[in-house]
N, C-alpha and C. Protein backbone atom coordinates (compact mmCIF):
# COMPACT_ATOMS: atom_id res chain seq x y z
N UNK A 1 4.40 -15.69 -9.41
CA UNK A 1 4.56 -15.75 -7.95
C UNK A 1 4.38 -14.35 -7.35
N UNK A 2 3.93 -14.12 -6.25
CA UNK A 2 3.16 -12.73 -5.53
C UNK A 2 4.47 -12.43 -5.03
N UNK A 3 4.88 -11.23 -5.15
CA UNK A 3 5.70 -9.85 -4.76
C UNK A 3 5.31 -9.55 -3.26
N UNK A 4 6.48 -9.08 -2.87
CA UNK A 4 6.40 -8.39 -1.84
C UNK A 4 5.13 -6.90 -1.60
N UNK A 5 4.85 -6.11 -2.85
CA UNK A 5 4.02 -5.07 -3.33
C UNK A 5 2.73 -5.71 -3.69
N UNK A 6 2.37 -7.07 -3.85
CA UNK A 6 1.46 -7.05 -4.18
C UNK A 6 0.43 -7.27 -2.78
N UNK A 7 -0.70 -7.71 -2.92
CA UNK A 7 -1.29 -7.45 -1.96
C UNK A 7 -2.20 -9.19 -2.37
N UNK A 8 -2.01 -10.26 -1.70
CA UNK A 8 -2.41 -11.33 -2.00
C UNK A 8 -2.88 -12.03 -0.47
N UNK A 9 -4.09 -11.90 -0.50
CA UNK A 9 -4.74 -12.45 1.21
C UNK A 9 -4.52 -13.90 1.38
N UNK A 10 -4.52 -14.65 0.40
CA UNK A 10 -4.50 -16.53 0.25
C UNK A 10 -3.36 -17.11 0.51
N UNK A 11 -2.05 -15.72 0.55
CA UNK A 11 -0.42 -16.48 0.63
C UNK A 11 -0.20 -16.86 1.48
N UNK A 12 -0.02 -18.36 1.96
CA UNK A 12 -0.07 -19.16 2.72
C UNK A 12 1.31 -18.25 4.22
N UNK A 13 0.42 -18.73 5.23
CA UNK A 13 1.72 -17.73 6.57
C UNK A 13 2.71 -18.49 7.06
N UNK A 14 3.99 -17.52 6.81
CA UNK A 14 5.22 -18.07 7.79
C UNK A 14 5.48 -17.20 8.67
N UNK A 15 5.19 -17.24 9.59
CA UNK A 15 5.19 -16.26 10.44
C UNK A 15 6.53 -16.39 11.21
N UNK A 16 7.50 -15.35 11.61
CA UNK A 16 8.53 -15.46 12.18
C UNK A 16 8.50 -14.32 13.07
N UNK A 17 10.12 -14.20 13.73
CA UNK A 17 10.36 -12.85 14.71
C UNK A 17 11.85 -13.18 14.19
N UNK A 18 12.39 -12.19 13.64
CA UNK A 18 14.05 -11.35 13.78
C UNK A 18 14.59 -10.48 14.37
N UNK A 19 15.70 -10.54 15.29
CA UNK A 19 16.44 -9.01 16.07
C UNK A 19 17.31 -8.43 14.81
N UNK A 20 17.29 -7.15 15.22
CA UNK A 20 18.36 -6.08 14.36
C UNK A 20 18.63 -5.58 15.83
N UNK A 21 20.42 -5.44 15.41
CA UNK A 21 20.72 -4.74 16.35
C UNK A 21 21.47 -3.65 15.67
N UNK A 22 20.83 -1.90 15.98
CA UNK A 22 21.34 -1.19 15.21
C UNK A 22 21.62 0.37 16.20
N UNK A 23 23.12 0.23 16.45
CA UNK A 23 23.92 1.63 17.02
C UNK A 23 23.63 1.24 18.48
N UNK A 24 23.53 0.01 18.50
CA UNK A 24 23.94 -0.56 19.85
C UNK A 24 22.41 -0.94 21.16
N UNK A 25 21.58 -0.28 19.64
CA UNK A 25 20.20 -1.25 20.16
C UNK A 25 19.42 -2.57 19.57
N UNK A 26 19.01 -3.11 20.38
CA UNK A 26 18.04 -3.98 19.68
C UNK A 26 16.84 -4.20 19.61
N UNK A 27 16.18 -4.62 18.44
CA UNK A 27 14.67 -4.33 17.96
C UNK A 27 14.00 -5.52 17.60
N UNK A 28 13.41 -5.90 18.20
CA UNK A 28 12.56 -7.38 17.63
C UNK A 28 11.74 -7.20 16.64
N UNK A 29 11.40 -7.57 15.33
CA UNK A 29 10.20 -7.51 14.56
C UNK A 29 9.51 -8.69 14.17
N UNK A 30 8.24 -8.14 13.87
CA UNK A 30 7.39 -9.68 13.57
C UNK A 30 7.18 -9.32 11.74
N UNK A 31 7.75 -11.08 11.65
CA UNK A 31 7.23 -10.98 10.29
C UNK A 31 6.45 -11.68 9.78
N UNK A 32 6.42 -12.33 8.10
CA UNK A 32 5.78 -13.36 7.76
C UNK A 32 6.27 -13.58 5.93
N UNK A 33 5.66 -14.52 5.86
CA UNK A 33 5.88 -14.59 4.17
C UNK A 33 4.90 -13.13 3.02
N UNK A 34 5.84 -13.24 1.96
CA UNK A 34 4.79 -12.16 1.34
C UNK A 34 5.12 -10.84 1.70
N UNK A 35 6.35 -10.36 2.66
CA UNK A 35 6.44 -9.22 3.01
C UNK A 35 8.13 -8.75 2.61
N UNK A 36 8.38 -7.43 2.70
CA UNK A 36 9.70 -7.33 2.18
C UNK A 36 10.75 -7.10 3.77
N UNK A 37 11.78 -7.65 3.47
CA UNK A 37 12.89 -8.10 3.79
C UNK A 37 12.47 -8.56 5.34
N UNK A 38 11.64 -9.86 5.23
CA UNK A 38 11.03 -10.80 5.96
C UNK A 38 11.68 -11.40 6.88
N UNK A 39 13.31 -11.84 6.31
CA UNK A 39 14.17 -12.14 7.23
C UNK A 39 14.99 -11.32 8.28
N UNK A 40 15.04 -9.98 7.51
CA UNK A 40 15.84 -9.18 8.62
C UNK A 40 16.25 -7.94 7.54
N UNK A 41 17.25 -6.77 8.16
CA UNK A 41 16.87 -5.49 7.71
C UNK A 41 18.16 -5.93 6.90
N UNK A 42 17.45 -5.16 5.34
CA UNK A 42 17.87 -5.52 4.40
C UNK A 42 19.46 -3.90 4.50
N UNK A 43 20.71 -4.62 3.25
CA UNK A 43 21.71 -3.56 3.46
C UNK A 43 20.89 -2.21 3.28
N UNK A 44 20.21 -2.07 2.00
CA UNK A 44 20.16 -0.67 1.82
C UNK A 44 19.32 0.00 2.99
N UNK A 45 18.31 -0.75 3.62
CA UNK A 45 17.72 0.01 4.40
C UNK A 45 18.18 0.46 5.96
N UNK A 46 19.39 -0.54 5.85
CA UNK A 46 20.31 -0.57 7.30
C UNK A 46 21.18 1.25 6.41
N UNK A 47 21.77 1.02 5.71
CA UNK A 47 22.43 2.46 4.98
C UNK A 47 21.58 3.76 5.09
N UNK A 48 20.44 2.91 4.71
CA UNK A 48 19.85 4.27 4.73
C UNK A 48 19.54 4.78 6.04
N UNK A 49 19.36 3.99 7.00
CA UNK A 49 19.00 4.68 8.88
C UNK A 49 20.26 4.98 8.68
N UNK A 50 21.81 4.36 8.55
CA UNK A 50 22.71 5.06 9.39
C UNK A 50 23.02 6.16 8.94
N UNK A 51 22.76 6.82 7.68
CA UNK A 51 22.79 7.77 6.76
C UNK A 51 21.80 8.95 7.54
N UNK A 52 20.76 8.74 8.04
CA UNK A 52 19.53 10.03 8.30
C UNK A 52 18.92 9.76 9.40
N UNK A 53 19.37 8.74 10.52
CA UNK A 53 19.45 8.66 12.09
C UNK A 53 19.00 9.57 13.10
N UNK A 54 20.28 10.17 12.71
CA UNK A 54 20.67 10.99 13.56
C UNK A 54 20.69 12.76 12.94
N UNK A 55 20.07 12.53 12.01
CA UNK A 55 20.06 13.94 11.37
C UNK A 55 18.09 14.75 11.62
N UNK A 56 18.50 16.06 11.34
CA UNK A 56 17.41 16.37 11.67
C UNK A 56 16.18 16.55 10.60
N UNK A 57 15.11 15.33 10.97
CA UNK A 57 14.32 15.09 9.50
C UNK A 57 12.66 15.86 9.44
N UNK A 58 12.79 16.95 10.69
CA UNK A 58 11.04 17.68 10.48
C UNK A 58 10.67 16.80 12.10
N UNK A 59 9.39 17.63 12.18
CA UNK A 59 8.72 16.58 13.10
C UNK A 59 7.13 15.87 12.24
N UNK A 60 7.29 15.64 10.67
CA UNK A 60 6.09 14.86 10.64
C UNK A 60 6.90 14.14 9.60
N UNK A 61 6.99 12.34 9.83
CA UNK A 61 8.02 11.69 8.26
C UNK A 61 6.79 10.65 8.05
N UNK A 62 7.07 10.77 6.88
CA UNK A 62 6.26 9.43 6.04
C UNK A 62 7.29 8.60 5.25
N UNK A 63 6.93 7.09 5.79
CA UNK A 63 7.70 5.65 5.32
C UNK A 63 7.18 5.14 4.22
N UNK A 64 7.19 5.62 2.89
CA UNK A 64 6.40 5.18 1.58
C UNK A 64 6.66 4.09 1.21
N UNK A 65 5.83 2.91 1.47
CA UNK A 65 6.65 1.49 0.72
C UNK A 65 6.84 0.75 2.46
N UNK A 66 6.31 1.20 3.27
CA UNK A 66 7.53 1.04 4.98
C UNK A 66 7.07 -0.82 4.88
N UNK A 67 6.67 -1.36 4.42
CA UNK A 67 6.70 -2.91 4.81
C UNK A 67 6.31 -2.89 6.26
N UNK A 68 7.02 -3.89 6.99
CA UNK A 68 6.75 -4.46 8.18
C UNK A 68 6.99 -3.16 9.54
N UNK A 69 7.84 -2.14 8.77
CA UNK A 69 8.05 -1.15 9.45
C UNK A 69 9.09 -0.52 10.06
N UNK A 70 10.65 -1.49 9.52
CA UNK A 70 11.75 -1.13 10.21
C UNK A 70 12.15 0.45 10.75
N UNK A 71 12.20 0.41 9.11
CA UNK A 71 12.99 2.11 9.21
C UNK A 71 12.36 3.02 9.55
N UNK A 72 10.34 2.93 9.26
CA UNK A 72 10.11 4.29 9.90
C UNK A 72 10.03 3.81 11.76
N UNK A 73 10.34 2.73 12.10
CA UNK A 73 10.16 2.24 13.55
C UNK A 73 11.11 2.43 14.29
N UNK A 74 12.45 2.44 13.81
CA UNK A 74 13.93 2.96 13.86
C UNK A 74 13.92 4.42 14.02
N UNK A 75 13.85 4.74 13.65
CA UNK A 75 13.80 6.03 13.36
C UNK A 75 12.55 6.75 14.17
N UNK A 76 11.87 6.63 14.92
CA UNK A 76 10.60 6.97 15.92
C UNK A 76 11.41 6.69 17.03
N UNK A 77 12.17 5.63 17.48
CA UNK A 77 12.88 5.27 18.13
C UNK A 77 14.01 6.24 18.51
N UNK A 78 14.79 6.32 17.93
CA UNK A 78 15.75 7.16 17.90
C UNK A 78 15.05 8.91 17.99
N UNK A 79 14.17 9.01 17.49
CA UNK A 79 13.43 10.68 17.00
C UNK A 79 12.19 10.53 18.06
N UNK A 80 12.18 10.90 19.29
CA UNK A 80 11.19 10.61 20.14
C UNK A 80 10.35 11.64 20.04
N UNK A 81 10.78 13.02 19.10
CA UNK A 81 9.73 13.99 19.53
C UNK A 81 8.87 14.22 17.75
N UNK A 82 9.31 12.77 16.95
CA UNK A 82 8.74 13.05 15.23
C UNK A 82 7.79 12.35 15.69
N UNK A 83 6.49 12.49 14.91
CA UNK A 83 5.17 11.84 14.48
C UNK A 83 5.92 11.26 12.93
N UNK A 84 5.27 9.35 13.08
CA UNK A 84 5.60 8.71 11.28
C UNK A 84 4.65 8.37 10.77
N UNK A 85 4.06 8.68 10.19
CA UNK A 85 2.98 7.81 9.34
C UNK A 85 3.77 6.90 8.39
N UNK A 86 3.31 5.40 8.74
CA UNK A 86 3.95 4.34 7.83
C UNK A 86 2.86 4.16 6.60
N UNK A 87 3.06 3.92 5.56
CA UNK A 87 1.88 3.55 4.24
C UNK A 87 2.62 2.45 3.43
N UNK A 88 1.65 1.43 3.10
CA UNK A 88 1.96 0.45 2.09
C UNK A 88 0.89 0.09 1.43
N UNK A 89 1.16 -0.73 0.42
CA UNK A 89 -0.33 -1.15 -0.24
C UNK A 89 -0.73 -2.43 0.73
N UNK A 90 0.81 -3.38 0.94
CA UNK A 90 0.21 -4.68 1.45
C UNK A 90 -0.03 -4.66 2.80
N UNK A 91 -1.55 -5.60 2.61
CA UNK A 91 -2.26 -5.15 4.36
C UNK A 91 -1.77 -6.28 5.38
N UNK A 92 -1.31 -7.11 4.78
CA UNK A 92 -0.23 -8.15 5.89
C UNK A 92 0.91 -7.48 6.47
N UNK A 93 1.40 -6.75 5.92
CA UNK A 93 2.87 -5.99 5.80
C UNK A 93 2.50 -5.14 6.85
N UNK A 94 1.04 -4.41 6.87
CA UNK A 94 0.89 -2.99 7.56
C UNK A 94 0.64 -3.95 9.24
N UNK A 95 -0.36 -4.79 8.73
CA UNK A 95 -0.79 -5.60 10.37
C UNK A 95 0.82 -5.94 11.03
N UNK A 96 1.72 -6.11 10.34
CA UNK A 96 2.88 -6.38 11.13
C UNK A 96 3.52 -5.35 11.88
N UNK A 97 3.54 -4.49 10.66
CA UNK A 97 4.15 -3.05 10.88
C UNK A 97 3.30 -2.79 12.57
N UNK A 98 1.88 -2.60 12.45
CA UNK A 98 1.30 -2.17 13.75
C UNK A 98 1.69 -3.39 14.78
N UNK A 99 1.80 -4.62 14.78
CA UNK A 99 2.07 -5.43 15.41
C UNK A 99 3.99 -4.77 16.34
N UNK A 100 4.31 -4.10 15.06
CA UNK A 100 5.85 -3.89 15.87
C UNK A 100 5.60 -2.69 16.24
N UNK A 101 5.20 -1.84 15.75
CA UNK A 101 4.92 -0.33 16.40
C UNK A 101 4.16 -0.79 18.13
N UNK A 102 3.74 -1.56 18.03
CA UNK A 102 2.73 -1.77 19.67
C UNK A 102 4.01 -2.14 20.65
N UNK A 103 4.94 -3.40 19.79
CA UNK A 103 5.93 -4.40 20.66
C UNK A 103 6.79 -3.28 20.83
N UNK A 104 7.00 -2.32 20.20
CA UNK A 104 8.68 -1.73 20.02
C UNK A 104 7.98 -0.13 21.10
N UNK A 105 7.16 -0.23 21.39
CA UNK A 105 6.87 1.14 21.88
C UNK A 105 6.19 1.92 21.91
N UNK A 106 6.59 2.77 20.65
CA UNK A 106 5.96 4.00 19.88
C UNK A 106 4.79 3.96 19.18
N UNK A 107 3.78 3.52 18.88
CA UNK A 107 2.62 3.28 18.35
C UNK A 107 1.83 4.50 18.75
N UNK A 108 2.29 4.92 19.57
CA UNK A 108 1.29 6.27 19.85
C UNK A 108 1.82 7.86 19.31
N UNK A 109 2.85 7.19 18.22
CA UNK A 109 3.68 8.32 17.62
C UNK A 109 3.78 7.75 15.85
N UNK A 110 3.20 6.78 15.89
CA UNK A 110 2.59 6.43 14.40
C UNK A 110 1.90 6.39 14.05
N UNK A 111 0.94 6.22 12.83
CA UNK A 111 -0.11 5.93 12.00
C UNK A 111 0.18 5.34 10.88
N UNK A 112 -0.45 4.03 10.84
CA UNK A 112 -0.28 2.83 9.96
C UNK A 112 -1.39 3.26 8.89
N UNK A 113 -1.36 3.52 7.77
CA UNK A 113 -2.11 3.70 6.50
C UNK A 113 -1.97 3.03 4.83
N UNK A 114 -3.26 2.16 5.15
CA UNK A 114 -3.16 1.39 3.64
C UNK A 114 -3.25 2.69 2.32
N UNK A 115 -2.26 2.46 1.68
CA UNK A 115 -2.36 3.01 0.61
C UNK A 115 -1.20 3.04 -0.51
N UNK A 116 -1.75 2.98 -2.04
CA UNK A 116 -1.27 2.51 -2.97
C UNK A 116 -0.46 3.99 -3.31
N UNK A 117 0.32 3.57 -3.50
CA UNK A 117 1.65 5.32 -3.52
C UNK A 117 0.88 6.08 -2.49
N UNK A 118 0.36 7.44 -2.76
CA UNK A 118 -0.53 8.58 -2.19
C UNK A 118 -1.48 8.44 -2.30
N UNK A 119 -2.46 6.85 -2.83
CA UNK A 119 -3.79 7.29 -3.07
C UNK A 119 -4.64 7.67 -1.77
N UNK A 120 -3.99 7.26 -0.84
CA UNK A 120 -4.46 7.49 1.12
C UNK A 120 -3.92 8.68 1.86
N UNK A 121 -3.05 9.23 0.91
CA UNK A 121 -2.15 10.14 2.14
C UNK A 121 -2.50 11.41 1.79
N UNK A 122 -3.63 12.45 2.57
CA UNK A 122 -3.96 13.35 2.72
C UNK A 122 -3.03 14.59 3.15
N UNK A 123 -2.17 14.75 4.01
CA UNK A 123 -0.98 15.10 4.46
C UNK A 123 -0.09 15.95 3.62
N UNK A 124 0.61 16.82 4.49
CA UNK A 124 2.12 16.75 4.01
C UNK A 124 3.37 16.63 4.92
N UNK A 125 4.48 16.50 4.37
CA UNK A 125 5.31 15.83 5.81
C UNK A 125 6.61 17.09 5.43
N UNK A 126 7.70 16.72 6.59
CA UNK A 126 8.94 17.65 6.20
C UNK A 126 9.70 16.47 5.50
N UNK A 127 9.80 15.07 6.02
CA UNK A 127 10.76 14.16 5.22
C UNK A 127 9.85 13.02 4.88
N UNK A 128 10.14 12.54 3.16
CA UNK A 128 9.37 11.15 2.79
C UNK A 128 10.71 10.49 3.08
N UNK A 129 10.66 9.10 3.60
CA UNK A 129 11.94 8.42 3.48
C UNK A 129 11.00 6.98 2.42
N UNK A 130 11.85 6.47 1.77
CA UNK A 130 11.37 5.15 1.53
C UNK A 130 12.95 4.49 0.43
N UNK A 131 12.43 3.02 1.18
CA UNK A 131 13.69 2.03 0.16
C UNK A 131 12.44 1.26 -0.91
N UNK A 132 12.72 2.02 -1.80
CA UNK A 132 10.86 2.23 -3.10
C UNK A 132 10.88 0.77 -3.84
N UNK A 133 10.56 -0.14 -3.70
CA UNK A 133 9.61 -1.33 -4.60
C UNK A 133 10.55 -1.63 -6.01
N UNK A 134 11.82 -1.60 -6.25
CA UNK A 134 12.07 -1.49 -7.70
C UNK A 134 11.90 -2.80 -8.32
N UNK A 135 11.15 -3.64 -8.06
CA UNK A 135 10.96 -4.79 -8.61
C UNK A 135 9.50 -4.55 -9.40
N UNK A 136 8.62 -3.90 -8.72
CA UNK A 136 7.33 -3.43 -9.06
C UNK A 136 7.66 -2.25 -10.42
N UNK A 137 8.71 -1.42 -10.93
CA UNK A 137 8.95 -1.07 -12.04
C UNK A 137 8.72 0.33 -12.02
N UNK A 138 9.01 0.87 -13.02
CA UNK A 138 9.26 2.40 -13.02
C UNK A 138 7.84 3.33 -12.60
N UNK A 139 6.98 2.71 -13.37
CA UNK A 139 5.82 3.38 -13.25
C UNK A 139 5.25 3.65 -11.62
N UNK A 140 5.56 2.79 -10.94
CA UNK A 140 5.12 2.62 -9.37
C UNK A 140 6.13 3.88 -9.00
N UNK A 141 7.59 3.69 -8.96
CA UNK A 141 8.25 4.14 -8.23
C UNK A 141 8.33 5.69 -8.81
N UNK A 142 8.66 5.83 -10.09
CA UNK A 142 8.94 7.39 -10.57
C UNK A 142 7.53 7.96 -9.88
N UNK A 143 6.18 7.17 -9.87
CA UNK A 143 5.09 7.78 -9.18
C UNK A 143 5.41 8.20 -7.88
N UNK A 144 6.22 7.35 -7.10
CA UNK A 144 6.79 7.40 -5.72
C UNK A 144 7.31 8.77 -5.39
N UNK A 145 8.31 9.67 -6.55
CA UNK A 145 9.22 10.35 -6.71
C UNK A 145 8.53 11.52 -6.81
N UNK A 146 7.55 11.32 -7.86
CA UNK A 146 7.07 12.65 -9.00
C UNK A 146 6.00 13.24 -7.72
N UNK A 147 4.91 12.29 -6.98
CA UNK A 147 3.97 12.27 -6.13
C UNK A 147 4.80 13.11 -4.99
N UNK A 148 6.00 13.07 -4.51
CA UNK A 148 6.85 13.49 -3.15
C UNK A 148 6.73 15.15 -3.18
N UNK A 149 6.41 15.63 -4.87
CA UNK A 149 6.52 17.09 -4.04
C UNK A 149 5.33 17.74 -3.52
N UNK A 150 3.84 17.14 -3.93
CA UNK A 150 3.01 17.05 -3.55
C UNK A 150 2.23 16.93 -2.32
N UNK A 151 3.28 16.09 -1.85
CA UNK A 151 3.12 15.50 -0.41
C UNK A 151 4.59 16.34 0.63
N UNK A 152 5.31 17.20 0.27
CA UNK A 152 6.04 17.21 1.02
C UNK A 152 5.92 19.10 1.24
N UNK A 153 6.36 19.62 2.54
CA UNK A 153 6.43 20.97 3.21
C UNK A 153 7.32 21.48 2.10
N UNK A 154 7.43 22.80 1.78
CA UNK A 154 8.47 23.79 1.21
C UNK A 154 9.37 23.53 2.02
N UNK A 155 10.44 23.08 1.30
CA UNK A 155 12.24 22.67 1.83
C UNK A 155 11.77 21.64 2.59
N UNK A 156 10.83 20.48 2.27
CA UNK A 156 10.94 19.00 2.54
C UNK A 156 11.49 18.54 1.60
N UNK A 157 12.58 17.08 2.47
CA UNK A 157 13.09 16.26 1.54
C UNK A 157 12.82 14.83 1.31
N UNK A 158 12.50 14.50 0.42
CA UNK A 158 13.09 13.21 -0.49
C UNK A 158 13.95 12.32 0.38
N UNK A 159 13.89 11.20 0.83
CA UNK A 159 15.35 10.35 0.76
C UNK A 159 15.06 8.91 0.66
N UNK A 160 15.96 8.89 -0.55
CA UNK A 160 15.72 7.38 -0.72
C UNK A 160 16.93 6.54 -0.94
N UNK A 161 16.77 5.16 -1.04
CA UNK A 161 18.31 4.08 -1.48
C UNK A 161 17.88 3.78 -2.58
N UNK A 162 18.74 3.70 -3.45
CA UNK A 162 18.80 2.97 -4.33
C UNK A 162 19.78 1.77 -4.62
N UNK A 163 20.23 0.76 -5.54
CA UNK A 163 21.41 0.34 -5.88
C UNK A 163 21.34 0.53 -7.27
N UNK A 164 22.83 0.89 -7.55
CA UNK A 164 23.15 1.57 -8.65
C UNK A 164 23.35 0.61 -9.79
N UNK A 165 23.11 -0.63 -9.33
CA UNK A 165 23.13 -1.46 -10.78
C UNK A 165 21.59 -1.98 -10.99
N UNK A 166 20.25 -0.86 -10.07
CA UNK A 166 18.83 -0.98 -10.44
C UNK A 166 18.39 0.47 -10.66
N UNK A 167 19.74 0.92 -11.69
CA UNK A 167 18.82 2.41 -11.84
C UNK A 167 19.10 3.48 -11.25
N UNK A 168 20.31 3.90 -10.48
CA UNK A 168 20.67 5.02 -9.27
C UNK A 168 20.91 5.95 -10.46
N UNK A 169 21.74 5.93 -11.23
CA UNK A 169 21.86 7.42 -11.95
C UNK A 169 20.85 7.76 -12.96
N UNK A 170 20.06 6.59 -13.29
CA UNK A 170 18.70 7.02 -13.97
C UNK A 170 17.57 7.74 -12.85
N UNK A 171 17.75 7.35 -11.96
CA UNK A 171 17.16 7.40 -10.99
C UNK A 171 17.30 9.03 -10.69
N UNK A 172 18.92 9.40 -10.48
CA UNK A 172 18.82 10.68 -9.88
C UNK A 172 18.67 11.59 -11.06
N UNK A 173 18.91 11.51 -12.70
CA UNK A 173 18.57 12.57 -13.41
C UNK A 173 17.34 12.62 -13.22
N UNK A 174 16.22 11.37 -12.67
CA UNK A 174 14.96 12.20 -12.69
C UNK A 174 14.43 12.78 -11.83
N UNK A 175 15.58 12.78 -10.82
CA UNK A 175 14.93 13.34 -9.59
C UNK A 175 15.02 14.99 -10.17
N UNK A 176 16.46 15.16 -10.93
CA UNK A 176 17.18 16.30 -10.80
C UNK A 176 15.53 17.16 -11.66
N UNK A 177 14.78 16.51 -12.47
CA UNK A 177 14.32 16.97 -13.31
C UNK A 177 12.97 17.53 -12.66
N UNK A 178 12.81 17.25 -11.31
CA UNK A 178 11.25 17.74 -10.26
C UNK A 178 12.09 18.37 -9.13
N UNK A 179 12.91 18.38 -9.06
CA UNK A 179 13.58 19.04 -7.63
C UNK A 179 14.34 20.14 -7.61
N UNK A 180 14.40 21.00 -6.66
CA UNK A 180 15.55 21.80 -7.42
C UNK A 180 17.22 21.58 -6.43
N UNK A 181 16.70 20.55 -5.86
CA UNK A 181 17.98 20.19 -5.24
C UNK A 181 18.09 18.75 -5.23
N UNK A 182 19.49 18.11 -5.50
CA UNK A 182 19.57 16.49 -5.35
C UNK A 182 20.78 16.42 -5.14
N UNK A 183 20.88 15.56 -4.34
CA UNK A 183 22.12 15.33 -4.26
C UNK A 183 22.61 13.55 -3.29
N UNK A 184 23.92 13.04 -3.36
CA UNK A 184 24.23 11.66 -3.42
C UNK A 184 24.98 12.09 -2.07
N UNK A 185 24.10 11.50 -0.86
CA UNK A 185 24.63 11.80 0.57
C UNK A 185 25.57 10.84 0.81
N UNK A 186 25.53 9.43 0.31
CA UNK A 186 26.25 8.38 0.84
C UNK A 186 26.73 7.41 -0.15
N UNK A 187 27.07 6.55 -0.48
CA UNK A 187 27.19 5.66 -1.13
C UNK A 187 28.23 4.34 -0.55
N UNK A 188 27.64 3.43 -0.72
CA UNK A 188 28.52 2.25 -0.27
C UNK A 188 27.65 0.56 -0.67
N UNK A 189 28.83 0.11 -1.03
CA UNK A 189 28.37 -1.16 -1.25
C UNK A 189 27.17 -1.36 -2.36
N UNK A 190 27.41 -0.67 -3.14
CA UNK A 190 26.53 -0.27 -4.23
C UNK A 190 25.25 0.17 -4.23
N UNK A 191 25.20 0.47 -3.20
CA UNK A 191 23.83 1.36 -2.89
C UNK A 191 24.58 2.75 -3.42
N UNK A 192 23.34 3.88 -3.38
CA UNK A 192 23.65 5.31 -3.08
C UNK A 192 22.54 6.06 -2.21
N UNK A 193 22.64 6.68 -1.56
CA UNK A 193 21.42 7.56 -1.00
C UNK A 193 21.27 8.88 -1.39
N UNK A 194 20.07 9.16 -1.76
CA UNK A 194 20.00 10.35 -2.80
C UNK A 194 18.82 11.53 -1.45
N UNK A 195 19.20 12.70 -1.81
CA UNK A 195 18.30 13.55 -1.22
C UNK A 195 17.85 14.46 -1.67
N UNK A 196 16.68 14.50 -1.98
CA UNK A 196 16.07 15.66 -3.02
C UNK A 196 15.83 16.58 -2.59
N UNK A 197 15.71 17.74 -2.20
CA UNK A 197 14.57 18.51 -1.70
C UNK A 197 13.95 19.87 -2.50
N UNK A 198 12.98 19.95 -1.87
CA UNK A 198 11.96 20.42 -2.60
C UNK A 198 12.42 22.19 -2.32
């Protein structure tokens, strides 16, 4: 059965709309089948906005993995003066993503880009944020990780969710092992949010 990561044009459409209401706003998104957290914003990625909101993340972020587009759309929202480039592999996921970047506003402060980890992203940013694919398996995601310093400014950071019963402390010795800084900003409800920086 096709993954949220994979990229399958034939998967039959359910097309929907869900509100999030988050810090006392609300956000309509369009979704569909085949895309990740289709029904509405999943915990870790709700943790992870309330975690790096309101903090100060650069003015250029990239959403690695961004799906339909919550968090880097949230977060444009809230950050009126950041440029986001959103990237995913799946191109249903991205047409939505631009579908909510148009409805929600800001579209003229994003750039929607197909691409498989970094194979598209020319760039470098001050913050990667992403809630990374762990169903798709190590090889995708440690690429996710190892690829970030590559792509990121001197003293850009890393931030990602994890849940700690898919890998969080495997997760952060390998961050510890490319970064020279890491560290566990939040944790709750068995998530953790980790921040690397470079």
């Amino acid at each position: 059965m096709p993954q949220y990561f994979d990229n399958v044009a034939s998967l039959k459409h359910k097309e929907t709309t869900y509100k999030v209401t988050f810090l006392g706003k609300e956000f309509l998104f369009h979704s569909d089948a085949g895309v990740f957290s289709k029904d509405g914003l999943d915990d870790g990625s709700r943790l992870l906005l309330e975690t790096i909101v309101k903090t100060d993340l650069g003015d250029n972020i990239l959403d690695l993995g961004c799906g339909i587009g919550p968090i880097g759309l949230i977060l444009a929202s809230f950050q009126p003066n950041v440029h986001l480039t959103l990237a995913d592999v799946n191109t249903r996921a991205l047409e939505l993503a631009r579908q909510n970047a148009e409805s929600l506003g800001v579209s003229s402060r994003v750039s929607i880009v197909e691409s498989d980890v970094y194979s598209a992203i020319q760039t470098t940013f001050s913050t990667i944020v992403t809630n990374p694919p762990i169903r798709a398996g190590k090889k995708v995601t440690y690429a996710m990780y190892a690829g970030a310093l590559g792509h990121l400014n001197e003293g850009g950071r890393l931030i990602l969710v994890i849940r700690n019963k898919q890998g969080a402390a495997s997760c952060q010795t390998y961050l510890e092992t490319l970064f020279s800084k890491v560290e566990v900003a939040r944790q709750k409800k068995g998530y953790r949010i980790l921040i690397a920086t470079k």
